[in-house]
Protein backbone atom coordinates (compact mmCIF):
# COMPACT_ATOMS: atom_id res chain seq x y z
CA UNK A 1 -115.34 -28.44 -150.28
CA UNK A 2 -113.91 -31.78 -149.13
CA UNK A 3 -110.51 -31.22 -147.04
CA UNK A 4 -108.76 -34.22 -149.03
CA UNK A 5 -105.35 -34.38 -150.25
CA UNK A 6 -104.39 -32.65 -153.59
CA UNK A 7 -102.63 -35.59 -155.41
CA UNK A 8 -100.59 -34.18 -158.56
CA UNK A 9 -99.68 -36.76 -160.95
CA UNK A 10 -97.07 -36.10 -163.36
CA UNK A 11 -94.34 -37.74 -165.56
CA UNK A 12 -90.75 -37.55 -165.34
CA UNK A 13 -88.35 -37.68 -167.95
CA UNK A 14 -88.18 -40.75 -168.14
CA UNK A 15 -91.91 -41.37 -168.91
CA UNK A 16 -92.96 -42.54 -165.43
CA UNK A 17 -96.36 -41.54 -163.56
CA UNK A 18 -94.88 -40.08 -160.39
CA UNK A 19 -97.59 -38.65 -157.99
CA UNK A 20 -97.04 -35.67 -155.76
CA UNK A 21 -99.17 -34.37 -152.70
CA UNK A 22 -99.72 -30.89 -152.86
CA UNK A 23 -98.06 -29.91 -149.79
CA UNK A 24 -98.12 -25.71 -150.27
CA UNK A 25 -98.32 -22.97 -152.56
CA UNK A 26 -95.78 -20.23 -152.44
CA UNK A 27 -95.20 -16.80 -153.84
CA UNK A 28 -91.77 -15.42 -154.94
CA UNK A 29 -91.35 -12.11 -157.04
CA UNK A 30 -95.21 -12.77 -157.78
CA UNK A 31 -94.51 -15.90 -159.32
CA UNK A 32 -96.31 -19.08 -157.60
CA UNK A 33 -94.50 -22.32 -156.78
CA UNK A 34 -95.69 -25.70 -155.69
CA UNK A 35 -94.22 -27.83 -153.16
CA UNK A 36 -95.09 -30.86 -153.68
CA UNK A 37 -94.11 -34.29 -151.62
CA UNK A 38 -93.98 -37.88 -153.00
CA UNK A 39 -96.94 -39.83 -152.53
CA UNK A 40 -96.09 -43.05 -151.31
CA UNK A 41 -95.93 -46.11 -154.37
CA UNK A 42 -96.42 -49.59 -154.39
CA UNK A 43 -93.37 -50.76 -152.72
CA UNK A 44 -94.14 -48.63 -149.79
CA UNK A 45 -90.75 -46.36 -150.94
CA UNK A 46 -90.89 -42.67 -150.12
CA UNK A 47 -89.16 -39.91 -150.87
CA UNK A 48 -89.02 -37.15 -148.34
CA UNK A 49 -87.63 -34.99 -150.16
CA UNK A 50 -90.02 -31.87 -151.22
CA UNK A 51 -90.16 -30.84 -154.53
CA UNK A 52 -90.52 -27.60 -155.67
CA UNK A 53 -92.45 -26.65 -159.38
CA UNK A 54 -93.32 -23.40 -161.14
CA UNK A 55 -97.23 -23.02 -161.28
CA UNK A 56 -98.68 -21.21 -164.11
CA UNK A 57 -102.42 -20.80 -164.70
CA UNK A 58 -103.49 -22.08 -167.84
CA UNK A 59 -107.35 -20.75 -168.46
CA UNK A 60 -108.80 -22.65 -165.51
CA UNK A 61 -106.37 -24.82 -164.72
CA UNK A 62 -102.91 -25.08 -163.39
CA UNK A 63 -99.33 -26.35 -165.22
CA UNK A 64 -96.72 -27.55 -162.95
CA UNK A 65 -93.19 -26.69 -164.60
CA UNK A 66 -89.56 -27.64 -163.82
CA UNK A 67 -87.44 -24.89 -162.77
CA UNK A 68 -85.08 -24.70 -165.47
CA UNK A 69 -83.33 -21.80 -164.05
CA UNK A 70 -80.76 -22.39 -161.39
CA UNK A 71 -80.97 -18.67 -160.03
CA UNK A 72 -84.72 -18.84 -159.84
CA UNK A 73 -84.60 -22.16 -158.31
CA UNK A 74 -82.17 -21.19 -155.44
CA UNK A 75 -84.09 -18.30 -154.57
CA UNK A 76 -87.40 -20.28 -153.99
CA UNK A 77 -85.50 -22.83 -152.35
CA UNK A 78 -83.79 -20.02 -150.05
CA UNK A 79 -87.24 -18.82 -149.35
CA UNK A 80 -88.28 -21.95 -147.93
CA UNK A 81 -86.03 -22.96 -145.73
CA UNK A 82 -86.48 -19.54 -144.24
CA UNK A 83 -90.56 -20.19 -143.82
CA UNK A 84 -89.32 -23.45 -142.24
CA UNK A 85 -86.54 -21.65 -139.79
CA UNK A 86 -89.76 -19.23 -139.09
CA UNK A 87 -92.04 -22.44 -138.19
CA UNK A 88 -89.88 -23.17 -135.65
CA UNK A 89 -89.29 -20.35 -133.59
């Protein structure tokens, strides 16, 4: 298997392609999440910001969800930053 990048693409709410690199896959009260970063566009603009999606398994393939729920979004979020604070030491 080539070791490319995992490009995501996906629309936002306002019905523009965004596309995400898939930067890790993590596991939270065995529920998977995606964090994904901004691929770079055409203007050369980046966010650096990671975003974080709900993975569910569809059949074969994978759906990348919003986190609608603020309690379940902190938590992953919390989680996280304490892999990154881990990283470091």
């Amino acid at each position: 298997m080539a070791d490319e990048d995992q490009i995501i693409e996906t629309v936002d709410e306002n019905g523009n392609l965004i596309k995400f690199e898939l930067y890790d896959i993590v596991e939270v009260d065995e529920q998977e999440y995606a964090l994904l970063l901004p691929v770079e566009d055409e203007e050369g603009e980046e966010g650096n910001e990671v975003v974080l999606m709900k993975l569910t398994k569809d059949g074969d393939d994978y759906l990348f969800e919003t986190i609608d729920d603020d309690e379940e979004f902190e938590k992953v979020a919390a989680y996280v930053e304490n892999m990154d604070d881990e990283d470091e030491e």
